[in-house]
C-alpha atoms as a PDB file:
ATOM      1  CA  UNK A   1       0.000   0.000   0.000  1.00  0.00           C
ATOM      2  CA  UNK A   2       2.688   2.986   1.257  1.00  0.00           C
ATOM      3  CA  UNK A   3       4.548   1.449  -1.963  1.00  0.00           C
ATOM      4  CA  UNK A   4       1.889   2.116  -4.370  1.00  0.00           C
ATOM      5  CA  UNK A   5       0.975   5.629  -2.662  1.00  0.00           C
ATOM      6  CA  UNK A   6       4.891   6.497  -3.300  1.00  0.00           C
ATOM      7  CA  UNK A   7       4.851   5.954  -6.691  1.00  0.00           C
ATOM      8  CA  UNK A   8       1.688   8.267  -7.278  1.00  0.00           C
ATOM      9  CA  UNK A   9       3.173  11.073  -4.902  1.00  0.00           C
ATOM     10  CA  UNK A  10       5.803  10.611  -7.350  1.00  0.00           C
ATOM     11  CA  UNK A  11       4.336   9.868 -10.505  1.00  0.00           C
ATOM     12  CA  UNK A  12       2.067  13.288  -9.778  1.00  0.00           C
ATOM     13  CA  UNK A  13       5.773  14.646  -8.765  1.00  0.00           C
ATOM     14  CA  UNK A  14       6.986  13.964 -12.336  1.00  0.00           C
ATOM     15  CA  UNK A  15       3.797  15.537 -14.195  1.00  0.00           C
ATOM     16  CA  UNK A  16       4.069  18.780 -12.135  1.00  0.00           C
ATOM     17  CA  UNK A  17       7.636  19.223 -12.969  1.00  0.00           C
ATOM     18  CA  UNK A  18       6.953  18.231 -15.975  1.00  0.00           C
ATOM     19  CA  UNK A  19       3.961  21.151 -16.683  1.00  0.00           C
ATOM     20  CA  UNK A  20       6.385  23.623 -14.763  1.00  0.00           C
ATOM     21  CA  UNK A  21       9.030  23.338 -18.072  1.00  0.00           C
ATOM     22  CA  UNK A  22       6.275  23.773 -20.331  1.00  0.00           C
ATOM     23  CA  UNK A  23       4.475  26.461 -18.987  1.00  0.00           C
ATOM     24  CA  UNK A  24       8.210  28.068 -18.209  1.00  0.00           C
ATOM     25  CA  UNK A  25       8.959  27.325 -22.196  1.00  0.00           C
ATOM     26  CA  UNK A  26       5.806  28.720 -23.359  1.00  0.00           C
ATOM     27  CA  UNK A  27       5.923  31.903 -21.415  1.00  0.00           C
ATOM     28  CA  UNK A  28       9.787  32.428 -23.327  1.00  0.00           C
ATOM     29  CA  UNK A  29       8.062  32.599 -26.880  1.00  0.00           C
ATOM     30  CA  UNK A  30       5.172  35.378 -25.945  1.00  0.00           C
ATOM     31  CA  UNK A  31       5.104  36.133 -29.830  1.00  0.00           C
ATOM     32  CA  UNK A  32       3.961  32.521 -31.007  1.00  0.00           C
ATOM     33  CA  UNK A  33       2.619  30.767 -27.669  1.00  0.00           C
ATOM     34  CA  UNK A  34       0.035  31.092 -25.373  1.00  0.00           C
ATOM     35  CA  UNK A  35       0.231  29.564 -21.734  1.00  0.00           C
ATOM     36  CA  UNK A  36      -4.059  28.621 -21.036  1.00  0.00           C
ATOM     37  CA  UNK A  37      -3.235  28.208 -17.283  1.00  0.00           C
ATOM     38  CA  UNK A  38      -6.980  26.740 -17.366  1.00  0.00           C
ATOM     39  CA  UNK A  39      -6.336  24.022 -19.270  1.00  0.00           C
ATOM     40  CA  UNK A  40      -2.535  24.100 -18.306  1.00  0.00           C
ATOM     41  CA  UNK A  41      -1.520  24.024 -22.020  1.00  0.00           C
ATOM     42  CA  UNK A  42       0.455  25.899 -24.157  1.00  0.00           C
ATOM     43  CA  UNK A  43      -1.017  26.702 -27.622  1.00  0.00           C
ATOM     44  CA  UNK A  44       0.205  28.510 -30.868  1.00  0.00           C
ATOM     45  CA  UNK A  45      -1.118  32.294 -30.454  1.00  0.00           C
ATOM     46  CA  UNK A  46      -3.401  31.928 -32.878  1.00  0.00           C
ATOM     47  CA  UNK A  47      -5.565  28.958 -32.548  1.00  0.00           C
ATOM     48  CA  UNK A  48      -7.520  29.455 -35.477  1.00  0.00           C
ATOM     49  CA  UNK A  49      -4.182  29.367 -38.300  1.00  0.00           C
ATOM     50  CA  UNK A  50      -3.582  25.719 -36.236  1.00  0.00           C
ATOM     51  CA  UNK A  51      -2.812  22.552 -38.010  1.00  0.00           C
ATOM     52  CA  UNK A  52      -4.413  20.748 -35.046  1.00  0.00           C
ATOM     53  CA  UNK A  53      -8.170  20.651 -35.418  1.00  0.00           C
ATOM     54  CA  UNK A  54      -8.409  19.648 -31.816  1.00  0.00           C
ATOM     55  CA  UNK A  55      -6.779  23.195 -30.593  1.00  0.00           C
ATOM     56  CA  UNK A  56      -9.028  24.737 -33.371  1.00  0.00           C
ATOM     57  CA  UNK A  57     -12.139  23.622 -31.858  1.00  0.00           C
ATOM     58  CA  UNK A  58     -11.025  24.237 -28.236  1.00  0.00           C
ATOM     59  CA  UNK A  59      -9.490  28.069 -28.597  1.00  0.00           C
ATOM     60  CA  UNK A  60     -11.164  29.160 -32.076  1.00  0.00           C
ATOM     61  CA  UNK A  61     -14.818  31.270 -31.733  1.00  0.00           C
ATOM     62  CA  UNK A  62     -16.257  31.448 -35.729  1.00  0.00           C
ATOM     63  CA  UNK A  63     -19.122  32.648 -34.745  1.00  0.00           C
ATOM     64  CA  UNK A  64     -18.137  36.024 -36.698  1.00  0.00           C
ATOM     65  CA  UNK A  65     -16.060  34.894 -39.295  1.00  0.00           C
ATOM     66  CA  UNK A  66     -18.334  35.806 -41.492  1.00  0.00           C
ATOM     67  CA  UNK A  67     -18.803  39.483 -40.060  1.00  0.00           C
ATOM     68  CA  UNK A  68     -17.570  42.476 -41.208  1.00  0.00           C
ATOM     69  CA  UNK A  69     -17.110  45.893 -39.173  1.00  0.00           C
ATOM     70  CA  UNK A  70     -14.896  48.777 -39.301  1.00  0.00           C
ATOM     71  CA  UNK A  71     -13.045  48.800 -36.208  1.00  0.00           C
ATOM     72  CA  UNK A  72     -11.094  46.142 -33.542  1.00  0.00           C
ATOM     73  CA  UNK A  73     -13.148  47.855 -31.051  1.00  0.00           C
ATOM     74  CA  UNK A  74     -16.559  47.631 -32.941  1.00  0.00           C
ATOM     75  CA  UNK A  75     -15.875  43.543 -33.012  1.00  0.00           C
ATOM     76  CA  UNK A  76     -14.786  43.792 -29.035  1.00  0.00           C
ATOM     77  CA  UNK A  77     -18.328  44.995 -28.489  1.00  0.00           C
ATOM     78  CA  UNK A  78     -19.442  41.895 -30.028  1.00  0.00           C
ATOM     79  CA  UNK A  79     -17.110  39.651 -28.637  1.00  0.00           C
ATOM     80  CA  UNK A  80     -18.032  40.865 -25.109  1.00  0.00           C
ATOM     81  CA  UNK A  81     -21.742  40.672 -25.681  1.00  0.00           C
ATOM     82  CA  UNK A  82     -20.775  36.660 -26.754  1.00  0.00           C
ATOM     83  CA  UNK A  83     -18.886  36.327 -23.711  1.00  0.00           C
ATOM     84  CA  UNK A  84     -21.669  37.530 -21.487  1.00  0.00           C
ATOM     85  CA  UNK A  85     -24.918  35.490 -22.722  1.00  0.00           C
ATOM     86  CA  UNK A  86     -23.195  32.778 -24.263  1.00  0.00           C
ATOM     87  CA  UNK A  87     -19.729  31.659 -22.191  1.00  0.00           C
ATOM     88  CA  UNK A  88     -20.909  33.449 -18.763  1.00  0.00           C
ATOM     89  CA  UNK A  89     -17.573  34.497 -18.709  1.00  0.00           C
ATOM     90  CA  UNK A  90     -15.809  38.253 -19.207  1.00  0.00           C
ATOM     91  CA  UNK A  91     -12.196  38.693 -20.255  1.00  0.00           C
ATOM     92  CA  UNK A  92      -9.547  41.541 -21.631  1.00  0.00           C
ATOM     93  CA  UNK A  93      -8.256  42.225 -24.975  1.00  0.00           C
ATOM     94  CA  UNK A  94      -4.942  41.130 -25.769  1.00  0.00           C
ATOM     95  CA  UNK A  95      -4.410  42.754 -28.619  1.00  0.00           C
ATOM     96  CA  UNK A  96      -1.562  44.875 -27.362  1.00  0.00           C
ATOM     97  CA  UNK A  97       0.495  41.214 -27.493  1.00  0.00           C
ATOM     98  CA  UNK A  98      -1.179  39.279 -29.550  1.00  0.00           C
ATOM     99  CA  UNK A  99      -2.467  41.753 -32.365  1.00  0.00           C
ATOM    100  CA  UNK A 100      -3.389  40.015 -35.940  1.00  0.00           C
ATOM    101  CA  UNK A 101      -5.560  42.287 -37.875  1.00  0.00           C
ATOM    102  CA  UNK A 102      -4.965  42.565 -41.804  1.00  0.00           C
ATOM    103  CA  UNK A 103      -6.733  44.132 -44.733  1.00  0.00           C
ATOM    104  CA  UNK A 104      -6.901  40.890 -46.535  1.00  0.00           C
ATOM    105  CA  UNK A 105      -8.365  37.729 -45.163  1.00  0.00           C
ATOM    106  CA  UNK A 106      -9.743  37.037 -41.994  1.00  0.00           C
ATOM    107  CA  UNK A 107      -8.806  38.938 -38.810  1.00  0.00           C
ATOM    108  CA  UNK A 108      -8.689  38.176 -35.238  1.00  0.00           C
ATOM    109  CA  UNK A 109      -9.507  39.411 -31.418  1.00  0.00           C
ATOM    110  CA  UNK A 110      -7.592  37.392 -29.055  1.00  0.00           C
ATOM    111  CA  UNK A 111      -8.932  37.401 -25.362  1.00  0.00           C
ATOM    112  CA  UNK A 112      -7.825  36.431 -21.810  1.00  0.00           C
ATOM    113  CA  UNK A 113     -10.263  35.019 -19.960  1.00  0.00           C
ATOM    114  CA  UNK A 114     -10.816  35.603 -16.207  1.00  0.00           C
ATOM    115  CA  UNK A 115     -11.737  31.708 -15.741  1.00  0.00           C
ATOM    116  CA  UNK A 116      -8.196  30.959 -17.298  1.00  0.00           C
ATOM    117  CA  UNK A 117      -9.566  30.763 -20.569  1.00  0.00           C
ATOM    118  CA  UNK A 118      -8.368  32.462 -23.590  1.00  0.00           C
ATOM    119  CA  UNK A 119     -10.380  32.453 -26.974  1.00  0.00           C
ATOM    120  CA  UNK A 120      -9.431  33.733 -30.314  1.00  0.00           C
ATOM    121  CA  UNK A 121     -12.804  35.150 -32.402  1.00  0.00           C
ATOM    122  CA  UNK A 122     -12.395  35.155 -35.800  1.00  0.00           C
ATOM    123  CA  UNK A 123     -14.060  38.183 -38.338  1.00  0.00           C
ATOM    124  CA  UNK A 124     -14.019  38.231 -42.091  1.00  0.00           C
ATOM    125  CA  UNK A 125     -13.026  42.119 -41.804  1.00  0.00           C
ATOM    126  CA  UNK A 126     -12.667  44.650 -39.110  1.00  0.00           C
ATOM    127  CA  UNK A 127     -11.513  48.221 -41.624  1.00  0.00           C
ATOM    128  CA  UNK A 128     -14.869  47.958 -43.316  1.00  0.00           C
ATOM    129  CA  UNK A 129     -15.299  52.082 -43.958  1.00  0.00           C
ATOM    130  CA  UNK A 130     -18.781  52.201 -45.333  1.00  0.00           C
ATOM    131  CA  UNK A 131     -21.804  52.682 -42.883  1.00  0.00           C
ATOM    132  CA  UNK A 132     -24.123  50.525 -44.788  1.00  0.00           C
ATOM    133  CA  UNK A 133     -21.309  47.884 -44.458  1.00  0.00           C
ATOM    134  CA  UNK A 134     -20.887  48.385 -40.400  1.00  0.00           C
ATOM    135  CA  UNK A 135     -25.038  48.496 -39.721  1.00  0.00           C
ATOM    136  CA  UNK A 136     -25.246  44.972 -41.556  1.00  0.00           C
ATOM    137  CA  UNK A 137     -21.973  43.665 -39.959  1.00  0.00           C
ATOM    138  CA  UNK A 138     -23.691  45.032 -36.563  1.00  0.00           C
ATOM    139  CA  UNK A 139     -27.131  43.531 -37.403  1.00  0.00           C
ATOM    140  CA  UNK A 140     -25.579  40.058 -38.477  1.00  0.00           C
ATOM    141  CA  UNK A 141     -23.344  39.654 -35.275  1.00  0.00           C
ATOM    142  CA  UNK A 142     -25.909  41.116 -33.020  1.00  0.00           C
ATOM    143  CA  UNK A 143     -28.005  38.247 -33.863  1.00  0.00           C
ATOM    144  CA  UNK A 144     -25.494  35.720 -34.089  1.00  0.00           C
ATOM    145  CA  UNK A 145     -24.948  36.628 -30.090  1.00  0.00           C
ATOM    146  CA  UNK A 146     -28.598  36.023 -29.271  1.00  0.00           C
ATOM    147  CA  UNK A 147     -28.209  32.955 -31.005  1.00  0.00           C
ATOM    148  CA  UNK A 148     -30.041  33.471 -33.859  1.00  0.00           C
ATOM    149  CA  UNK A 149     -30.132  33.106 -37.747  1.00  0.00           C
ATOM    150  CA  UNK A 150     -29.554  35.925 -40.008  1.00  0.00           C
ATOM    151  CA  UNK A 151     -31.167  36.255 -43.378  1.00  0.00           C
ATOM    152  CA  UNK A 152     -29.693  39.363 -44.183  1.00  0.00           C
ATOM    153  CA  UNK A 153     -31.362  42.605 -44.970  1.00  0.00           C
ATOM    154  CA  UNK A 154     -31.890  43.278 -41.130  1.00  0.00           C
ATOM    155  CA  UNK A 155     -33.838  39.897 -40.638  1.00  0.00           C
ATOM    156  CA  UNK A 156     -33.385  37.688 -37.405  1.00  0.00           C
ATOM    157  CA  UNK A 157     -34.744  34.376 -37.223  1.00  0.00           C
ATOM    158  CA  UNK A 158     -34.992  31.973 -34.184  1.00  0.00           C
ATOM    159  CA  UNK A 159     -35.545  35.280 -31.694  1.00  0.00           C
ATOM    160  CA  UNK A 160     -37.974  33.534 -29.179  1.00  0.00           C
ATOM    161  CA  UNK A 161     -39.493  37.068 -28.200  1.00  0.00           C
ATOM    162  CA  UNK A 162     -40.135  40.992 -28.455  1.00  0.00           C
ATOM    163  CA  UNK A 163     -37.372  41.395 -25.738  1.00  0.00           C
ATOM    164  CA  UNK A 164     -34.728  39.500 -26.917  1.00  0.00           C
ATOM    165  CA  UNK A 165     -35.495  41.042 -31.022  1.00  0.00           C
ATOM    166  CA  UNK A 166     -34.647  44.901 -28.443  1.00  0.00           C
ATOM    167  CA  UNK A 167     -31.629  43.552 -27.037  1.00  0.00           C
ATOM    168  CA  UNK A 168     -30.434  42.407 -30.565  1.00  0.00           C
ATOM    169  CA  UNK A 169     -31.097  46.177 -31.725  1.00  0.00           C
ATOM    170  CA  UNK A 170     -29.122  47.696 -28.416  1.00  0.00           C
ATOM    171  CA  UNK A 171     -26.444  45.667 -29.078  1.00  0.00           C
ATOM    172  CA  UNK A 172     -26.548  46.335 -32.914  1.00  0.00           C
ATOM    173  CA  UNK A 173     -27.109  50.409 -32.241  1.00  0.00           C
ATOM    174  CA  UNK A 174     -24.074  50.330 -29.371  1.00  0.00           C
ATOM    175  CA  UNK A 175     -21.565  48.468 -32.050  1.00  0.00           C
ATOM    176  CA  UNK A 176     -22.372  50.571 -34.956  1.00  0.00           C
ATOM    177  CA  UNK A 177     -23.289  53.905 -33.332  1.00  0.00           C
ATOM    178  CA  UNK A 178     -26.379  54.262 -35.531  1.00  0.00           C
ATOM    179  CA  UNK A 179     -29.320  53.794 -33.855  1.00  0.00           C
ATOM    180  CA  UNK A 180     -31.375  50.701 -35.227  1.00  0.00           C
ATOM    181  CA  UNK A 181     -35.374  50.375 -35.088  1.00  0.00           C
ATOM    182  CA  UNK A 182     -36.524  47.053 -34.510  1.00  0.00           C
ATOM    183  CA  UNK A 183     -39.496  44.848 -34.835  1.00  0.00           C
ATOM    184  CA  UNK A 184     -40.926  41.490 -34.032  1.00  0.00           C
ATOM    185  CA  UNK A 185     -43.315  38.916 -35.822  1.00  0.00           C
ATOM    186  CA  UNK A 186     -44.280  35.493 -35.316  1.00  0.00           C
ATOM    187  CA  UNK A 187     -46.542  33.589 -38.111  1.00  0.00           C
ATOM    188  CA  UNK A 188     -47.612  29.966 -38.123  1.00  0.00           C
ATOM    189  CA  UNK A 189     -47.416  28.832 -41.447  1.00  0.00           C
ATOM    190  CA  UNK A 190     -47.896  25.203 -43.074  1.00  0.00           C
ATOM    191  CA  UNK A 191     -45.467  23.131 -45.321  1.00  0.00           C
ATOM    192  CA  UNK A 192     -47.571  22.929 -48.357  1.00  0.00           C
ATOM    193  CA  UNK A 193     -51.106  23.621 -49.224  1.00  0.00           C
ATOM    194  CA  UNK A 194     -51.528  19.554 -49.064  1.00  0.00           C
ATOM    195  CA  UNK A 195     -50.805  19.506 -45.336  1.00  0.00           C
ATOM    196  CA  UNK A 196     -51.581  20.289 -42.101  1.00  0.00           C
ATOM    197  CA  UNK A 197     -48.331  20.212 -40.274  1.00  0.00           C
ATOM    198  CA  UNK A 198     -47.706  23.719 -38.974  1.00  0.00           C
ATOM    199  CA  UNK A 199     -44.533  25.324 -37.556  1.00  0.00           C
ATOM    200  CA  UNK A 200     -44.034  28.755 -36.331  1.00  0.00           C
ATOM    201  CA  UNK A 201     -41.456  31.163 -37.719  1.00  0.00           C
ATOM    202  CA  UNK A 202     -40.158  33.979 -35.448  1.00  0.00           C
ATOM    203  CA  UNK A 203     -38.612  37.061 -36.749  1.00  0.00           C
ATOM    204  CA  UNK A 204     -36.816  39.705 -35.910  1.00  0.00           C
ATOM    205  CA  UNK A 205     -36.272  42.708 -38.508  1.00  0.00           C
ATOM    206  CA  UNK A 206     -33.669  45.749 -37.496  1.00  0.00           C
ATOM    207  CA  UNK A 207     -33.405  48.903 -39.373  1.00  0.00           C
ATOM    208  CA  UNK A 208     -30.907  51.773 -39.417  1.00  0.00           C
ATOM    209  CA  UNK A 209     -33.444  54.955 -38.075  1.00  0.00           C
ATOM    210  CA  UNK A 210     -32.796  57.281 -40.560  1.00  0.00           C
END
């Protein structure tokens, strides 16, 4: 029995040690590693450029990758807002150190988490310059936070209510800074004049108040 307890202590010795050199090795390559002391791993900076699909699906957020806005802070607004309903979880912008914005391709907001965490979102474009480009980059990320669908033009689907359909427009208004109108509709409609299943579609339409 002591025997067997030994070589655990130890065993648990080794793996600790072990950690300690990575985490130590990690934290001497800030420009290309990332020490997630939640998950006690180190990972390349930017998860989402990883060969390792694994890492990819653990540190890469695509929820905007197809997204475009005009600013890094625009898309921390959304990031945020995704943080709050959807992780439960705040964190900080990293940007400072771990910065990879471009005009071409996709660019990225890197954040620390204050669980340990740390999340890379991915956005198709953050130096959008147009404001009809920015109100339907708001619009479309706005309603990918509440977990919805977005058909473009300013239309929502899979809202559940009135109140969520306002909090999409808020959060659309606050990223954009034009302030968005917004309405909701719910309609039970069938599959086909031959039958009688019915399903209801929810919708929720936001417009730039001109």
């Amino acid at each position: 029995m002591k025997k067997t307890l030994l070589s655990v202590v130890a065993g648990l010795a080794v793996v600790s040690a072990a950690n300690a050199g990575i985490k130590e090795t990690c934290l001497e390559h800030p420009d290309k590693l990332v020490w997630v002391e939640k998950t006690q791993r180190c990972i390349p900076i930017n998860p989402c450029k990883s060969d390792d699909a694994t890492i990819q699906d653990a540190y890469c957020n695509i929820t905007f990758a197809k997204v475009q806005l005009g600013s890094i802070a625009q898309g921390q607004k959304l990031v945020e807002a995704y943080l709050a309903n959807n992780m439960n979880v705040s964190g900080s912008y990293v940007g400072n150190r771990h910065r990879d914005t471009s005009l071409l391709g996709q660019d990225f907001i890197p954040y620390e988490l204050n669980d340990g965490g740390y999340v890379v979102f991915e956005f198709d474009d953050l130096s959008d310059i147009t404001k009809s480009q920015i109100a339907d980059g708001a619009m479309k990320g706005a309603c990918y936070v509440f977990g919805g669908s977005y058909w473009g033009n300013g239309s929502c689907h899979l809202v559940d209510s009135d109140a969520i359909c306002e909090d999409v427009a808020e959060l659309a208004t606050s990223v954009s800074d034009q302030v968005m109108h917004w309405s909701f509709d719910e309609k039970e409609l069938t599959l086909s004049d031959s039958s009688d299943e019915i399903f209801t579609v929810k919708r929720c339409v936001i417009s730039v108040v001109e």
